[in-house]
PDB file of N, CA and C in Angstrom:
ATOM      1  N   UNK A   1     -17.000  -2.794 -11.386  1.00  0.00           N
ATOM      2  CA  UNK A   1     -16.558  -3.918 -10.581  1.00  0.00           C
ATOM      3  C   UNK A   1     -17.120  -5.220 -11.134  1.00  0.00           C
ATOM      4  N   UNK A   2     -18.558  -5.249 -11.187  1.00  0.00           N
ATOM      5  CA  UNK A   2     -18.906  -6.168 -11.909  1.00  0.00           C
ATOM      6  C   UNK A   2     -18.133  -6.968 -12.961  1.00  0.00           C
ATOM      7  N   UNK A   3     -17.937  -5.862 -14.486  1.00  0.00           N
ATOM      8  CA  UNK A   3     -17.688  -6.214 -15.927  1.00  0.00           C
ATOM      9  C   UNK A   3     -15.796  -6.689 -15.272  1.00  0.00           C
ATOM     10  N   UNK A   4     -15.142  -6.211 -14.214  1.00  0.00           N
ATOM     11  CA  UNK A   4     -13.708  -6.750 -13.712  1.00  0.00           C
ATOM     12  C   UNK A   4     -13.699  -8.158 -13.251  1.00  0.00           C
ATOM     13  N   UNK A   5     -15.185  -8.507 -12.394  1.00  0.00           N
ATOM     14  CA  UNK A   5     -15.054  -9.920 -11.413  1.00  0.00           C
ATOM     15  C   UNK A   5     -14.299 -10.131 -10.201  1.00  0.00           C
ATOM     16  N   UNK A   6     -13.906 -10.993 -10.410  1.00  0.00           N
ATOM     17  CA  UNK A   6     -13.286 -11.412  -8.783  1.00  0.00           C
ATOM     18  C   UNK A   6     -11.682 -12.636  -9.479  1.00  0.00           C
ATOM     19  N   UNK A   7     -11.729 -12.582 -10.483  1.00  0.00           N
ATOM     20  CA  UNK A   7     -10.155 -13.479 -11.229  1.00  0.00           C
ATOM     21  C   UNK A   7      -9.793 -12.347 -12.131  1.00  0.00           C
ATOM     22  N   UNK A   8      -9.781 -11.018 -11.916  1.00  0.00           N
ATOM     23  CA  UNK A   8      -8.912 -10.052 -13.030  1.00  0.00           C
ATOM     24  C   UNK A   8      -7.596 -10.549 -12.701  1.00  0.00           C
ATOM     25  N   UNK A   9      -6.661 -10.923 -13.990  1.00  0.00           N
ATOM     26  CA  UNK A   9      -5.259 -10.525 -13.499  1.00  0.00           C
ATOM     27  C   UNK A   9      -4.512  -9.293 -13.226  1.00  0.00           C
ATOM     28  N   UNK A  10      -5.164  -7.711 -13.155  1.00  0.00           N
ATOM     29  CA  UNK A  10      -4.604  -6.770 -13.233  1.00  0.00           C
ATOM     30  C   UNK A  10      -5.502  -6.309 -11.870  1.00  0.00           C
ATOM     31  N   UNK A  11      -6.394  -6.160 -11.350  1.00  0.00           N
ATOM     32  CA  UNK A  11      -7.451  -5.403 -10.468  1.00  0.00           C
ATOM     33  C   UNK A  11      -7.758  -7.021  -9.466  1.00  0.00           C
ATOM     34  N   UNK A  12      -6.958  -7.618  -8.698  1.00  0.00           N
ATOM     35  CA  UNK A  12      -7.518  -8.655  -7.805  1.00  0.00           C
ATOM     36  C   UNK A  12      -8.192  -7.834  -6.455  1.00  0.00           C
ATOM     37  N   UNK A  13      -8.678  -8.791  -5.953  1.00  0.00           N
ATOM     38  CA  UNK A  13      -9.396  -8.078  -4.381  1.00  0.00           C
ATOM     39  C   UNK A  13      -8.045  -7.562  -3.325  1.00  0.00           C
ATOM     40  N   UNK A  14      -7.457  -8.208  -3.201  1.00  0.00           N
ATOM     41  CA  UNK A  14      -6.691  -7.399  -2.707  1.00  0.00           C
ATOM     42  C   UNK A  14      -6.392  -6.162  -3.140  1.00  0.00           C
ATOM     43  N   UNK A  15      -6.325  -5.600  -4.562  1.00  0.00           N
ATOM     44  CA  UNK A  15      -6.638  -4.156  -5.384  1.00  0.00           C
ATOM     45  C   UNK A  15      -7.588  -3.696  -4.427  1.00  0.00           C
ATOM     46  N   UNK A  16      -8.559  -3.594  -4.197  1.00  0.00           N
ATOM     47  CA  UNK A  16      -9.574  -3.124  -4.148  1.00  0.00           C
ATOM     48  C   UNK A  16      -9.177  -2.804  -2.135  1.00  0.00           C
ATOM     49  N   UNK A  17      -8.233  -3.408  -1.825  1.00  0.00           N
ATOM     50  CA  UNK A  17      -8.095  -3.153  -0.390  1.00  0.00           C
ATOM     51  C   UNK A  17      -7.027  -2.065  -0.254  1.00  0.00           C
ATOM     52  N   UNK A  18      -6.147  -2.573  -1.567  1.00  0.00           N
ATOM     53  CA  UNK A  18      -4.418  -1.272  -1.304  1.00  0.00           C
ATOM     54  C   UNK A  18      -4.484  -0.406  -1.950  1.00  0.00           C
ATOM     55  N   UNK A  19      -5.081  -0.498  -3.258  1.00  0.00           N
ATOM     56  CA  UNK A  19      -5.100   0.790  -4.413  1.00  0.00           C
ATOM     57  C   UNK A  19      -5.614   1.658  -4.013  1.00  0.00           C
ATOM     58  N   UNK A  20      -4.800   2.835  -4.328  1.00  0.00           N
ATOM     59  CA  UNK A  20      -5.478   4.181  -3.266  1.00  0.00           C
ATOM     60  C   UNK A  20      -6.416   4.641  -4.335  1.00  0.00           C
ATOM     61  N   UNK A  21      -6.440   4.399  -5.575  1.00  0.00           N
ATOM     62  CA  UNK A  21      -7.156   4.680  -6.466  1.00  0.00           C
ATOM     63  C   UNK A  21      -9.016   4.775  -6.090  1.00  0.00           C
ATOM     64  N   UNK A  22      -9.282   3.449  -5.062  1.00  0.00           N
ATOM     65  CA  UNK A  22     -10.410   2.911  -4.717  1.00  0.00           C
ATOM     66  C   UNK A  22     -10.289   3.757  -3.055  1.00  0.00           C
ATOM     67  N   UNK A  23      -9.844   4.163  -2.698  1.00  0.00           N
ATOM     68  CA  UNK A  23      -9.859   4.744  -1.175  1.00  0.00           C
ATOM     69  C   UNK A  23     -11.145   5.702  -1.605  1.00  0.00           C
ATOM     70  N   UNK A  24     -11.207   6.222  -1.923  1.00  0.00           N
ATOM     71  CA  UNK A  24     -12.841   6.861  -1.896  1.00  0.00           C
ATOM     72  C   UNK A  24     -14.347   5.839  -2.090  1.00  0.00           C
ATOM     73  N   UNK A  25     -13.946   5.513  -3.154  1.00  0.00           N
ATOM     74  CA  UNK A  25     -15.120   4.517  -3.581  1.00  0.00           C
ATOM     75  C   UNK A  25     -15.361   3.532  -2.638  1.00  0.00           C
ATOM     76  N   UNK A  26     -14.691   3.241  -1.593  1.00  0.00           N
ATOM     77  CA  UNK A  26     -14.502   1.927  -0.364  1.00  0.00           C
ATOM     78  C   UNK A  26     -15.689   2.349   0.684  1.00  0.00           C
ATOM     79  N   UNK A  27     -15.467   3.806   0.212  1.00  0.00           N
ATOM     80  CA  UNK A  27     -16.748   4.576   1.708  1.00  0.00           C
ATOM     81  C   UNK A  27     -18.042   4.633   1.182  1.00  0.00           C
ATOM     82  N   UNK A  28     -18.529   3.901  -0.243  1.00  0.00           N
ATOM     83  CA  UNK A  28     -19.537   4.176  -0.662  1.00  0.00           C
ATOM     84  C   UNK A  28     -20.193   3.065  -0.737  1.00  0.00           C
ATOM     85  N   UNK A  29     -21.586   3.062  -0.150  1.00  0.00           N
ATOM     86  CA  UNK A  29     -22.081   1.566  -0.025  1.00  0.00           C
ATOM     87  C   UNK A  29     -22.819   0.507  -1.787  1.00  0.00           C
ATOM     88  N   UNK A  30     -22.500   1.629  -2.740  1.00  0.00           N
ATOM     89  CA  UNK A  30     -22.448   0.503  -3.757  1.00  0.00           C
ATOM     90  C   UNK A  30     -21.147   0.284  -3.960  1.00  0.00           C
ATOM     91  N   UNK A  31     -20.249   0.437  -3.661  1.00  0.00           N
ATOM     92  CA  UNK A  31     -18.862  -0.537  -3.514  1.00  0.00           C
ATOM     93  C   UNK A  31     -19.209  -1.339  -2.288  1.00  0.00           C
ATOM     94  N   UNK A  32     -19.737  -1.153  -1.545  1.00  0.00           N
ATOM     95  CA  UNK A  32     -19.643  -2.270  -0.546  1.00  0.00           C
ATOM     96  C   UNK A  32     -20.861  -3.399  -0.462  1.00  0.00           C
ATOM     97  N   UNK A  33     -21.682  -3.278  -1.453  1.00  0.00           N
ATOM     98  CA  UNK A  33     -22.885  -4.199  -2.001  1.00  0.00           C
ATOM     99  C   UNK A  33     -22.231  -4.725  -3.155  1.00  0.00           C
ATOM    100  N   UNK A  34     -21.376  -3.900  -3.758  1.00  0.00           N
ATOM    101  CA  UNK A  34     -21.031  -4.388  -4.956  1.00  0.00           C
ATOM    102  C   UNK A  34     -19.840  -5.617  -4.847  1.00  0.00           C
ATOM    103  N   UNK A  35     -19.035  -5.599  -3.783  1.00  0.00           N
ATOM    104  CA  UNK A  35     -17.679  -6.242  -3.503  1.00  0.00           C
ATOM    105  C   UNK A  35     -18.470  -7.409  -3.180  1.00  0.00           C
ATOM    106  N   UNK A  36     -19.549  -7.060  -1.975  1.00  0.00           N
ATOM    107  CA  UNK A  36     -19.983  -8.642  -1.578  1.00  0.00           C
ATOM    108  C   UNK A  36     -20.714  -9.675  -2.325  1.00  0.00           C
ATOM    109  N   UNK A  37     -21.255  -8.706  -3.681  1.00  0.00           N
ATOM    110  CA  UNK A  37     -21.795  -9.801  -4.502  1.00  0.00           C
ATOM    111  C   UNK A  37     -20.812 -10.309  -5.222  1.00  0.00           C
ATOM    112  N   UNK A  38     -19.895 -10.096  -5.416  1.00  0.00           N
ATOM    113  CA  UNK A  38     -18.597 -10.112  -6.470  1.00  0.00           C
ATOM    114  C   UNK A  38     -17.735 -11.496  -5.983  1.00  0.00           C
ATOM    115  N   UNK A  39     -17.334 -11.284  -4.628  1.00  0.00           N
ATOM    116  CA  UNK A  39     -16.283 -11.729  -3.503  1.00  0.00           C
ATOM    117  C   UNK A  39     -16.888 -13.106  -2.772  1.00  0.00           C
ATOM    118  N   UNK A  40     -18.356 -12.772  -2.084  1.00  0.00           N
ATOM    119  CA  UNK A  40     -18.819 -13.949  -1.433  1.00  0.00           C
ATOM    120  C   UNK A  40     -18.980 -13.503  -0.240  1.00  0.00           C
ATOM    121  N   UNK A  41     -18.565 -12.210   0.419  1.00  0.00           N
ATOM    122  CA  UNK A  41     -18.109 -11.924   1.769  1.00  0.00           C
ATOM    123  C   UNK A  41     -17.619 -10.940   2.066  1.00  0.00           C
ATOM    124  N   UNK A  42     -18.475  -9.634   3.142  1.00  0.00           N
ATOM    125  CA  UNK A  42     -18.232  -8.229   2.972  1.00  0.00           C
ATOM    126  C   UNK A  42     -17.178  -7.804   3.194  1.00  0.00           C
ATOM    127  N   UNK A  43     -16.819  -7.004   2.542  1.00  0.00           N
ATOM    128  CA  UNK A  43     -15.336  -6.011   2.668  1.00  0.00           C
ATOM    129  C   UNK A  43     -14.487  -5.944   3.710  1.00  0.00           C
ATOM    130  N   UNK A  44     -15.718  -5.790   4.848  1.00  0.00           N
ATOM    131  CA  UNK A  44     -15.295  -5.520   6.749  1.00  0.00           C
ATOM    132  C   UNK A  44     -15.168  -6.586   7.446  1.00  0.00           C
ATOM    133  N   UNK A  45     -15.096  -7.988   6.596  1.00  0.00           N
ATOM    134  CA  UNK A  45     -14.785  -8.863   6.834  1.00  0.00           C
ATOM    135  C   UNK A  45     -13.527  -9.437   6.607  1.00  0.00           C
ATOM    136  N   UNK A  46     -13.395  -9.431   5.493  1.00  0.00           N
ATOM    137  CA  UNK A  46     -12.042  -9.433   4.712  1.00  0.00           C
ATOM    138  C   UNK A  46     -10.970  -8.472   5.270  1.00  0.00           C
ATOM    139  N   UNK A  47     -11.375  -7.194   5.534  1.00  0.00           N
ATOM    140  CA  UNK A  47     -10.282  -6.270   6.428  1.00  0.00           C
ATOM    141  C   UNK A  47      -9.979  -6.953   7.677  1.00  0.00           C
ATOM    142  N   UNK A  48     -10.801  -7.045   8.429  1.00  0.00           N
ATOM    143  CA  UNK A  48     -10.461  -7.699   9.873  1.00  0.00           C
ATOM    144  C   UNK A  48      -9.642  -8.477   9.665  1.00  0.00           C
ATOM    145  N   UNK A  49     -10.106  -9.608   9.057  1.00  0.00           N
ATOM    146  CA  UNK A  49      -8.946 -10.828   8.921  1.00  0.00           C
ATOM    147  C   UNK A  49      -7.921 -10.237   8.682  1.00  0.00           C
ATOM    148  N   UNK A  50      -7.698  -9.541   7.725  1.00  0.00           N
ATOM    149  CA  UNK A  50      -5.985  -9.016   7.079  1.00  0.00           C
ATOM    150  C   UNK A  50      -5.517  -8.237   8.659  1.00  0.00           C
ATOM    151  N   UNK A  51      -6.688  -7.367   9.180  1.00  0.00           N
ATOM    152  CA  UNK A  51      -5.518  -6.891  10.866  1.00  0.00           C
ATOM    153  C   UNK A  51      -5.343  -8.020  11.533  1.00  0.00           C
ATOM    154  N   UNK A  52      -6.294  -8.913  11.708  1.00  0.00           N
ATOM    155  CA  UNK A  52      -6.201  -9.992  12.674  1.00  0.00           C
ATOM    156  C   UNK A  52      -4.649 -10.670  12.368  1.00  0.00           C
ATOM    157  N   UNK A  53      -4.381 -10.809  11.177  1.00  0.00           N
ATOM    158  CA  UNK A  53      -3.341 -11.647  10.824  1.00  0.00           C
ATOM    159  C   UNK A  53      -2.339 -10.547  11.039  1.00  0.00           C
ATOM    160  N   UNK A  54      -2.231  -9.401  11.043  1.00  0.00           N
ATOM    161  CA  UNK A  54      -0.897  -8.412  11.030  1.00  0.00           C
ATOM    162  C   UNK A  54      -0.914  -8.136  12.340  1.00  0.00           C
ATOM    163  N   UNK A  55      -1.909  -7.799  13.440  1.00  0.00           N
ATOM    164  CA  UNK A  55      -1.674  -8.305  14.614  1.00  0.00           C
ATOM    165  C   UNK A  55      -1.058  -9.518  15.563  1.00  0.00           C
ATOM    166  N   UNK A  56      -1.675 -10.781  14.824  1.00  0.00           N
ATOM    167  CA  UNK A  56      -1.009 -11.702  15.500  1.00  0.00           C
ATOM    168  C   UNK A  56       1.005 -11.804  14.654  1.00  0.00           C
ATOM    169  N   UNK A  57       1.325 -11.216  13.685  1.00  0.00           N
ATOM    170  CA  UNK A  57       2.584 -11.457  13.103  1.00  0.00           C
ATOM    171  C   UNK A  57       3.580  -9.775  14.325  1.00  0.00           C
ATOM    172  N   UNK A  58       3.170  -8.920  14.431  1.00  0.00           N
ATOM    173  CA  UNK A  58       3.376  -7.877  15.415  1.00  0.00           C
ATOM    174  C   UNK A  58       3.521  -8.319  16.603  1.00  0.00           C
ATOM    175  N   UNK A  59       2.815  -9.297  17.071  1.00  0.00           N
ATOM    176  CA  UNK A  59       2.709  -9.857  18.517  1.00  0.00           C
ATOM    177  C   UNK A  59       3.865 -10.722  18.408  1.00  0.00           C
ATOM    178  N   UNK A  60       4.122 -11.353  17.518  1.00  0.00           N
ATOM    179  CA  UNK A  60       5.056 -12.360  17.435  1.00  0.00           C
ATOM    180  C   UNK A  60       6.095 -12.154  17.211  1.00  0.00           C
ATOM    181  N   UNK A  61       6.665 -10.845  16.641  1.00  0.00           N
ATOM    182  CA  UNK A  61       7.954 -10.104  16.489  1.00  0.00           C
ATOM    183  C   UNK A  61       8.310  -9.927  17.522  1.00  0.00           C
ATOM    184  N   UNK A  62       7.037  -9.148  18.416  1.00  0.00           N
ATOM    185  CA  UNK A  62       7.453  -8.116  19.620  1.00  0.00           C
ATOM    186  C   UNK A  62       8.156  -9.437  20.787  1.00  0.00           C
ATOM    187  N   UNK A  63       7.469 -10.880  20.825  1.00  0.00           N
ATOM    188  CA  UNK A  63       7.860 -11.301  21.645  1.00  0.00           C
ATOM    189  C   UNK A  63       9.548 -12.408  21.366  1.00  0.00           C
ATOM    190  N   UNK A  64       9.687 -11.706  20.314  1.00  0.00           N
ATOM    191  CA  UNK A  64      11.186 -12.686  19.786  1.00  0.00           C
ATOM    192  C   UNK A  64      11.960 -11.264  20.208  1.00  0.00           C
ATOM    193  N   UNK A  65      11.959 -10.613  19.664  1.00  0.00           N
ATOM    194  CA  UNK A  65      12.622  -9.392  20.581  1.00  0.00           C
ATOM    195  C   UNK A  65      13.111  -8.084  19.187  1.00  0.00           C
ATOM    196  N   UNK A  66      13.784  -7.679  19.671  1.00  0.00           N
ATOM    197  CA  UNK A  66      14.070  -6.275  18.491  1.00  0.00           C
ATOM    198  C   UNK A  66      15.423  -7.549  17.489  1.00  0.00           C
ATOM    199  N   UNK A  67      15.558  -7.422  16.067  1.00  0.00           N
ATOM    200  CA  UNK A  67      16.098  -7.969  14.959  1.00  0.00           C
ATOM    201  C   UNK A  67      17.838  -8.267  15.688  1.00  0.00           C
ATOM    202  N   UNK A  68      17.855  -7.144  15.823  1.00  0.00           N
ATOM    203  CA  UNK A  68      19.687  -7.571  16.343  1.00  0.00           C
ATOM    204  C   UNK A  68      20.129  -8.460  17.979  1.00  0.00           C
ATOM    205  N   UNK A  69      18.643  -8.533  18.135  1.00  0.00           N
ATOM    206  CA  UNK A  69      18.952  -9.875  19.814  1.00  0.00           C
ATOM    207  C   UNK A  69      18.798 -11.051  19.066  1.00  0.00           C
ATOM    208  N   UNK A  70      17.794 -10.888  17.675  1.00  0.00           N
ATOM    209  CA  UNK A  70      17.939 -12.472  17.441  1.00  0.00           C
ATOM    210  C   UNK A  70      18.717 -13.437  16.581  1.00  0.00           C
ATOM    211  N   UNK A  71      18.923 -14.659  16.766  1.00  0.00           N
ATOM    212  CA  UNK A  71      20.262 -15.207  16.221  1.00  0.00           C
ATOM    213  C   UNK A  71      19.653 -15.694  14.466  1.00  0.00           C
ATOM    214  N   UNK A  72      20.245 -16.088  13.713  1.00  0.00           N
ATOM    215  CA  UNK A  72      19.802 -16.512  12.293  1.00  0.00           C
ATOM    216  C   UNK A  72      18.182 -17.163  12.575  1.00  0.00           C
ATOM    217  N   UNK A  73      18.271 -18.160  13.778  1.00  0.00           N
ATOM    218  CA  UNK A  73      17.159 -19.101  13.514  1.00  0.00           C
ATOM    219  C   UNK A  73      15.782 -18.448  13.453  1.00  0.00           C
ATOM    220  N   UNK A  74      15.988 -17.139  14.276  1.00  0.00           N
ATOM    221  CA  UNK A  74      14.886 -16.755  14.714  1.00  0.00           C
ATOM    222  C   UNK A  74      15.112 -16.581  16.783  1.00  0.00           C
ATOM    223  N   UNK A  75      15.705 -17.238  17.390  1.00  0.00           N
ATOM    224  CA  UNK A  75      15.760 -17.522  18.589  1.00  0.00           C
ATOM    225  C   UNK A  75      16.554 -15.897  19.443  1.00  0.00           C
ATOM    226  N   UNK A  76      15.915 -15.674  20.152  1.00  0.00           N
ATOM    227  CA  UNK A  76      16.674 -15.121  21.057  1.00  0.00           C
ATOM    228  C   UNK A  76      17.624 -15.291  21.505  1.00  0.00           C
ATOM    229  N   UNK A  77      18.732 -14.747  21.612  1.00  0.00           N
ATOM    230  CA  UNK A  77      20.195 -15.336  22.016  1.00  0.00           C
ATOM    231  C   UNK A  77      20.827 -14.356  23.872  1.00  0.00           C
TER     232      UNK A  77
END
C-alpha cells in the first residue's frame, strides 16, 4: 500500500473500498493503520460517509416515488 500511495492511477482509494481483491485484507488492522497513514483518515470513516451519502440518495428516490410516476423533470405527476 505504501510503495502504491494515495494518486495510483490504477489502485485509487476507492479500490481499496470495491475491489474484492482487498475484501480480506480490509479486516486486517495493518490495512487499517496502513490506509490511515496513506489517506489522512480511517477507513470507517470514509465508509460511513459513502452510506451516509447512499442513504440520503435512497431517501430521496423513495420520496419522488417509484420511476414510472415520475415525469422527465424528476416531479411526481
Amino acid at each position: 500500500m505504501f510503495q502504491i500511495g494515495s494518486n495510483n492511477e490504477i489502485v485509487s482509494e476507492h479500490a481499496y473500498h470495491s475491489f474484492p481483491l482487498f475484501r480480506t485484507f480490509r479486516l486486517q488492522e495493518s490495512f487499517l493503520q496502513a490506509y490511515e497513514k496513506i489517506f489522512g483518515h480511517p477507513f470507517v470513516t470514509k465508509v460511513q460517509e459513502s452510506a451516509d451519502v447512499t442513504q440520503m440518495q435512497l431517501e430521496q428516490s423513495a420520496e419522488q416515488g417509484p420511476p414510472e410516476t415520475r415525469s422527465p423533470q424528476g416531479n411526481s405527476t
